[in-house]
C-alpha atoms as a PDB file:
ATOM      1  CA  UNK A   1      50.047  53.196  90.989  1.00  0.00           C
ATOM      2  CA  UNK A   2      50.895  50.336  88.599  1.00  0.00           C
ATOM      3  CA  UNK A   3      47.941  47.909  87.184  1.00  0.00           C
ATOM      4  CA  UNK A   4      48.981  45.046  89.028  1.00  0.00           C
ATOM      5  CA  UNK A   5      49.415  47.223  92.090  1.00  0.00           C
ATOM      6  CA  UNK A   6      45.737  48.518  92.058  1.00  0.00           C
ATOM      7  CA  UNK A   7      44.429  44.783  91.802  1.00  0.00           C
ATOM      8  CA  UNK A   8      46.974  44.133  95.113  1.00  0.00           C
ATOM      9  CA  UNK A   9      44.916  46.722  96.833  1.00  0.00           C
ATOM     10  CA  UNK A  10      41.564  45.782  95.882  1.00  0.00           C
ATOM     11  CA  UNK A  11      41.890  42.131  96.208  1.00  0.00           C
ATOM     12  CA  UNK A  12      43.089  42.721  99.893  1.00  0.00           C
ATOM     13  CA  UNK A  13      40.382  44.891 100.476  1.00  0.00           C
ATOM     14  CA  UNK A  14      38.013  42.405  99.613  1.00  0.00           C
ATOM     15  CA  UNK A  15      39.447  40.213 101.599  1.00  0.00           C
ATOM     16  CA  UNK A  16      39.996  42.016 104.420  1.00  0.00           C
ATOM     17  CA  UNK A  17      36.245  43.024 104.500  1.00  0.00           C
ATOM     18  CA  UNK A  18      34.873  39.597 104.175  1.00  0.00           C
ATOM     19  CA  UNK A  19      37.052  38.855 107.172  1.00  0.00           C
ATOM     20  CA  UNK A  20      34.862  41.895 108.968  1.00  0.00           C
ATOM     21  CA  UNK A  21      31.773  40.590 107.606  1.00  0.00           C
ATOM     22  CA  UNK A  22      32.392  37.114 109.251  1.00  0.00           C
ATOM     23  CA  UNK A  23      33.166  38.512 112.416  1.00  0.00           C
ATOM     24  CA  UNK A  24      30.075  40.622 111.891  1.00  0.00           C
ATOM     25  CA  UNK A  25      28.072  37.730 111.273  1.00  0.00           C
ATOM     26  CA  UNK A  26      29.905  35.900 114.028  1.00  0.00           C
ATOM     27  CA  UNK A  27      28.786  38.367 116.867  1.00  0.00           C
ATOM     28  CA  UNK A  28      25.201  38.266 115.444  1.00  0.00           C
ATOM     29  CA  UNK A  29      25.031  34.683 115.896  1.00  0.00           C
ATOM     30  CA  UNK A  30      26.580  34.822 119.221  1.00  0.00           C
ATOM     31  CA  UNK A  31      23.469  37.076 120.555  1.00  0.00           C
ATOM     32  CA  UNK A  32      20.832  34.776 119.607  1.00  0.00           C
ATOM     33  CA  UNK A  33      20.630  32.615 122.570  1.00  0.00           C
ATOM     34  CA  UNK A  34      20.513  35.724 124.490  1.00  0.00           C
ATOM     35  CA  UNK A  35      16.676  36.584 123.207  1.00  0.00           C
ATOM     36  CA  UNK A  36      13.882  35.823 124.334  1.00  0.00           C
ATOM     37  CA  UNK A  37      12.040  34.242 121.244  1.00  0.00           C
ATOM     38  CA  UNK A  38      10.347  31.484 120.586  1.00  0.00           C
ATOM     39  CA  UNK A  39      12.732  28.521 119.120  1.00  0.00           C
ATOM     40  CA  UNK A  40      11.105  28.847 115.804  1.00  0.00           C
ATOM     41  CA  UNK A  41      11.275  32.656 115.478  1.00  0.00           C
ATOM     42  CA  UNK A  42      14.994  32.086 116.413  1.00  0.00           C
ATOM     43  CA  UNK A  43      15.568  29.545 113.466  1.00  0.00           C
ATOM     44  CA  UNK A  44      13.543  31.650 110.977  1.00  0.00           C
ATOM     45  CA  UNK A  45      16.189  34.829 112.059  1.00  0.00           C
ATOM     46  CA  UNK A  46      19.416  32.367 112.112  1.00  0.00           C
ATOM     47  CA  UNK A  47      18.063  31.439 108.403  1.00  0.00           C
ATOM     48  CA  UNK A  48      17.692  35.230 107.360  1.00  0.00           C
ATOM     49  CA  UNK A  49      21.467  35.624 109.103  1.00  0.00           C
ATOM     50  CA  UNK A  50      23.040  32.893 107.239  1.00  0.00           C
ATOM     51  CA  UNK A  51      21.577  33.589 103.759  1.00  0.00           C
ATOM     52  CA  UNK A  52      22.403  37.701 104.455  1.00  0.00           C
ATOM     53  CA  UNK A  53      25.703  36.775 105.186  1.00  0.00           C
ATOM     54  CA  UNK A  54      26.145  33.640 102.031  1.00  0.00           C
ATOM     55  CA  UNK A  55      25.035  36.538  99.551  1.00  0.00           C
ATOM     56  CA  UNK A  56      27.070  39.581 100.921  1.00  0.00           C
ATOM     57  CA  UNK A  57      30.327  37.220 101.133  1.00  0.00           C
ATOM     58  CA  UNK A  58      29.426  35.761  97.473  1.00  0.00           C
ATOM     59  CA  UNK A  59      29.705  38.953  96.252  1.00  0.00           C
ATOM     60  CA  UNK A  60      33.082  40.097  97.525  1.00  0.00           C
ATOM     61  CA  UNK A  61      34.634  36.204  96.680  1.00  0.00           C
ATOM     62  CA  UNK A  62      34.497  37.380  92.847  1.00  0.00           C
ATOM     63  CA  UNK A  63      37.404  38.241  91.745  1.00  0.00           C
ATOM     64  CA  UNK A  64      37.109  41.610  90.167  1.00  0.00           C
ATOM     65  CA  UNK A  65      40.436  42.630  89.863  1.00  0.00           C
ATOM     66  CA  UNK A  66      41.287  39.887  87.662  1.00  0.00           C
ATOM     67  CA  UNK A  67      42.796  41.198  83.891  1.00  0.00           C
ATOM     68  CA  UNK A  68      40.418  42.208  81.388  1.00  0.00           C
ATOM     69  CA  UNK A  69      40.901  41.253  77.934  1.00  0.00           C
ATOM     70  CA  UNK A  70      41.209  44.760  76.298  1.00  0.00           C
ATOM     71  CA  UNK A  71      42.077  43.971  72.577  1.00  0.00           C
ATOM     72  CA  UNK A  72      39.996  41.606  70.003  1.00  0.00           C
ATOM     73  CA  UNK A  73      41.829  38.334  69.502  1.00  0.00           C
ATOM     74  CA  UNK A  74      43.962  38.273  66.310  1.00  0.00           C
ATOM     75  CA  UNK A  75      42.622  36.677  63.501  1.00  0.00           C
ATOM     76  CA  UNK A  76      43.874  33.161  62.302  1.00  0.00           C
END
């Protein structure tokens, strides 16, 4: 598999999981109303849902397939 093929793959795999995670996430949030907890209990747990989902997606947004530079620049 070419360079440019691998960072194809990976980039859609990234993508394709942060689409999962937000579904994920989605679901979660769609549950809440369904428990019986207090109102602030419920806001303390949507908090700890939005920042767990913020930092996972964070993460996959970088771009890690991007080219490295491999070789030192040439001097002038």
């Amino acid at each position: 598999m070419s360079r440019e093929d691998q960072r194809r793959t990976v980039r859609v795999q990234r993508e394709e999981l942060i689409k999962e995670l937000i579904a994920t996430y989605s679901k979660a949030f769609d549950r809440l109303p369904s428990l019986d907890l207090s109102e602030r209990t419920l806001a303390k747990l949507a908090q700890l849902i939005i920042n767990s989902r913020e930092a996972a997606i964070q993460v996959l947004e970088e771009e890690i397939e991007a080219p490295l530079i491999t070789s030192a620049p040439t001097p002038p």
